[in-house]
C-alpha atoms as a PDB file:
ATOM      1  CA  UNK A   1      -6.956   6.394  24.730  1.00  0.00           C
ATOM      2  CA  UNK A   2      -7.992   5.501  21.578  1.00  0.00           C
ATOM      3  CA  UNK A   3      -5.084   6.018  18.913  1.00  0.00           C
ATOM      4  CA  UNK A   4      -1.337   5.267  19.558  1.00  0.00           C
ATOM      5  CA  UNK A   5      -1.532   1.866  21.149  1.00  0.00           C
ATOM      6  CA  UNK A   6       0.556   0.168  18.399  1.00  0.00           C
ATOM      7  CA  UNK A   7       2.555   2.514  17.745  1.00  0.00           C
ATOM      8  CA  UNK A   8       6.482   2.585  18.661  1.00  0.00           C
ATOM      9  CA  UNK A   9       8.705   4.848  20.415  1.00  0.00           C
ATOM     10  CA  UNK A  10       9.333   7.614  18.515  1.00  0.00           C
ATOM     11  CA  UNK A  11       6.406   7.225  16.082  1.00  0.00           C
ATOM     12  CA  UNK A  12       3.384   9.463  15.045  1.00  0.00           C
ATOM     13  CA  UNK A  13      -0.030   8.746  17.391  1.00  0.00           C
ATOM     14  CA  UNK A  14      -2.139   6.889  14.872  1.00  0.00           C
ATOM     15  CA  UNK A  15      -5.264   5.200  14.860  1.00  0.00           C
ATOM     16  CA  UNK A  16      -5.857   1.337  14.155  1.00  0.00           C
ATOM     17  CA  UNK A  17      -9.152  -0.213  12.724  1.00  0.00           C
ATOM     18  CA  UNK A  18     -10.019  -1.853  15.896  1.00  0.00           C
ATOM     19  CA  UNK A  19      -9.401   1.332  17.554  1.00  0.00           C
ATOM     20  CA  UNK A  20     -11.658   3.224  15.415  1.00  0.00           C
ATOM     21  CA  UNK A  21     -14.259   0.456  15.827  1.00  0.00           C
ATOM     22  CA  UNK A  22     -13.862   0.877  19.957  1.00  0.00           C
ATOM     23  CA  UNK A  23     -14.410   4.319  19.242  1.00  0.00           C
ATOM     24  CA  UNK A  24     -17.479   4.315  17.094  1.00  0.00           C
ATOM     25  CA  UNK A  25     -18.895   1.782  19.879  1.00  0.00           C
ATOM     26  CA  UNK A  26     -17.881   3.578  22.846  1.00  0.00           C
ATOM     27  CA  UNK A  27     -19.370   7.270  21.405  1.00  0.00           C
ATOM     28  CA  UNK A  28     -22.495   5.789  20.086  1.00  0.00           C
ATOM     29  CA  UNK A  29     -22.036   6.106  16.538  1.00  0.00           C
ATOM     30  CA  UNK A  30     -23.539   2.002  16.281  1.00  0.00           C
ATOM     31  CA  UNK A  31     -27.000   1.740  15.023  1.00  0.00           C
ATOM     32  CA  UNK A  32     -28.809   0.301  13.164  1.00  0.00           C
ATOM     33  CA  UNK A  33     -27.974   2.298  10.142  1.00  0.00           C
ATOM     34  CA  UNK A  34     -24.269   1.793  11.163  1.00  0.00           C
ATOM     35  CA  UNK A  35     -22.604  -1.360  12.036  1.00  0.00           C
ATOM     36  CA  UNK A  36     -19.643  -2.896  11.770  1.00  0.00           C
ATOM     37  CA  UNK A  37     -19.181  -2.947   8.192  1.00  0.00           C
ATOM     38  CA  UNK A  38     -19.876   0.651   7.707  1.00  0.00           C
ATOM     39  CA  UNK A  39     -16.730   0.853  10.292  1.00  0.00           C
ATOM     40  CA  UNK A  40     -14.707  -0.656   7.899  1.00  0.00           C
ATOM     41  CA  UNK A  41     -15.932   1.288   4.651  1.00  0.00           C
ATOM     42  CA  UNK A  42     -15.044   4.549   6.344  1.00  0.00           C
ATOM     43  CA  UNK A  43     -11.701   3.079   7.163  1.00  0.00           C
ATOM     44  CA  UNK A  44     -10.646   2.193   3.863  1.00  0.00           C
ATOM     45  CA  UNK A  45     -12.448   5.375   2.231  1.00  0.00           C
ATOM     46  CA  UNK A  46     -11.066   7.855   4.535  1.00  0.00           C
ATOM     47  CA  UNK A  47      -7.503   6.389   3.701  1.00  0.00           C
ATOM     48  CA  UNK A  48      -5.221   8.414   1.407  1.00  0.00           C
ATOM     49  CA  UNK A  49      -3.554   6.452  -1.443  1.00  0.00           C
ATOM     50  CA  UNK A  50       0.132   5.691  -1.158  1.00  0.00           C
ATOM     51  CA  UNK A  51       2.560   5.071  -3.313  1.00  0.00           C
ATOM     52  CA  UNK A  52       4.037   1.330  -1.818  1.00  0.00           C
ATOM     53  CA  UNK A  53       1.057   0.373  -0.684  1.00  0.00           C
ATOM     54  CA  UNK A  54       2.134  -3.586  -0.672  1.00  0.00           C
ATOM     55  CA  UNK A  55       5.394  -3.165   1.047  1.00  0.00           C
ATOM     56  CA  UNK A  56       4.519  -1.013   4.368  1.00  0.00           C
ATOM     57  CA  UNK A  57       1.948  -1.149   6.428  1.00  0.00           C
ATOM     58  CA  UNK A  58       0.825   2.746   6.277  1.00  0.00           C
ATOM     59  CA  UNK A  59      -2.431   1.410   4.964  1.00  0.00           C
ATOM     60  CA  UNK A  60      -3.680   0.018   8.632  1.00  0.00           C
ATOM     61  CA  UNK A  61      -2.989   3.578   9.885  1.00  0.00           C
ATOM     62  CA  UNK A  62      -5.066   6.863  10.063  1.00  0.00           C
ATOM     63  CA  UNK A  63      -3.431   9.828  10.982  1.00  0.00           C
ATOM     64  CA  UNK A  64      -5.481  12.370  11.791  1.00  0.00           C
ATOM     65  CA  UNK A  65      -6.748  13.892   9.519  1.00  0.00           C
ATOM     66  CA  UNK A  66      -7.859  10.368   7.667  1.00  0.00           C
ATOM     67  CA  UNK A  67      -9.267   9.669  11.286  1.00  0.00           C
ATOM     68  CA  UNK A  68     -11.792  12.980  10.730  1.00  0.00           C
ATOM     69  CA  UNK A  69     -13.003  12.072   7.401  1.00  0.00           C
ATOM     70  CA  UNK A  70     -13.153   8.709   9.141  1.00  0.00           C
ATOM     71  CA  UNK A  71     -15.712  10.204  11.649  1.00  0.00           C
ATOM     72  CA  UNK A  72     -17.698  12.359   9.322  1.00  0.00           C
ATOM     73  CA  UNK A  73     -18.395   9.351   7.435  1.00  0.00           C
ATOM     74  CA  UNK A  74     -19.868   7.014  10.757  1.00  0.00           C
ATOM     75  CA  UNK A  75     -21.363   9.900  11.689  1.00  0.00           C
ATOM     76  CA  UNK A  76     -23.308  10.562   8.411  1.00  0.00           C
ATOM     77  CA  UNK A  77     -24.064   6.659   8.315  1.00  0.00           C
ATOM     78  CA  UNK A  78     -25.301   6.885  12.172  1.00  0.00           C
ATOM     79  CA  UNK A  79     -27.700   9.953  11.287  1.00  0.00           C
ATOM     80  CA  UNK A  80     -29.679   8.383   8.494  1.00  0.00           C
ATOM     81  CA  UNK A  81     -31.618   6.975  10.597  1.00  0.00           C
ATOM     82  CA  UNK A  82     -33.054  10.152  12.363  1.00  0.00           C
ATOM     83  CA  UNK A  83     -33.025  11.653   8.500  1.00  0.00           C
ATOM     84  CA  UNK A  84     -35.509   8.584   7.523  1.00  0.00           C
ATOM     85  CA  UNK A  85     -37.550   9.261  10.383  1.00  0.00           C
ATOM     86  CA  UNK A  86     -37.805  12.949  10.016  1.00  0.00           C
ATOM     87  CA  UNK A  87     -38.604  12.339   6.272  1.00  0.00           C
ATOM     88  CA  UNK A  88     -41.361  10.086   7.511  1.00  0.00           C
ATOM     89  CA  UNK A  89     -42.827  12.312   9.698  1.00  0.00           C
ATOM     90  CA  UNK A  90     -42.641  15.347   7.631  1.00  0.00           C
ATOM     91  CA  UNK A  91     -44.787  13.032   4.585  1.00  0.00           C
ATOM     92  CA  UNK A  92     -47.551  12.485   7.072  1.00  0.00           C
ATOM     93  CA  UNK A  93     -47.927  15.652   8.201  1.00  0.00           C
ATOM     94  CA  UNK A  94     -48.104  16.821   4.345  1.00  0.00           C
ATOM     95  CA  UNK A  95     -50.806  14.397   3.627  1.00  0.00           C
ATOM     96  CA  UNK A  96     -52.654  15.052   6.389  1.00  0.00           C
ATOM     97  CA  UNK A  97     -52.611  18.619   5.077  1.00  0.00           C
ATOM     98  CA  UNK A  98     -53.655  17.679   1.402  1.00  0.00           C
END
């Protein structure tokens, strides 16, 4: 559903940026601590370096283990907005202690 749709016969499932961004949409991981942009940092973070980086075209490609770093890091973005919150919260209810 969501990786191997460019990929040829023959070849590894792998996952493509606009597949990862359908994905982050689809499961909810868009907020507004984590847009589109924040899609795109995990992509290229979550890639491993490679050796001929100019000459293939491994680098639009997760596998997937690059695809669950990938995740972990729209995930983190997409909680920070709870984490604020719950930081918030937790301040007021200390002052209102003091």
């Amino acid at each position: 559903m969501y990786s191997g749709e460019n990929r040829t016969p023959g070849e590894k499932n792998f996952m493509s940026r606009a597949e990862l961004k359908r994905f982050a949409y689809d499961t909810g991981l868009i907020n507004d601590c984590c847009g589109e942009r924040q899609i795109d940092f995990a992509f290229n973070l979550s890639k491993q370096c490679m050796v001929d980086e100019l000459t293939t075209n491994i680098t639009l490609k997760l596998d997937f283990i690059e695809f669950c770093e990938a995740f972990a890091r729209l995930a983190q973005e997409s909680s920070l907005e709870r984490i604020k919150t719950a930081t918030v919260v937790v301040k007021e209810v200390s002052f209102g202690f003091g």
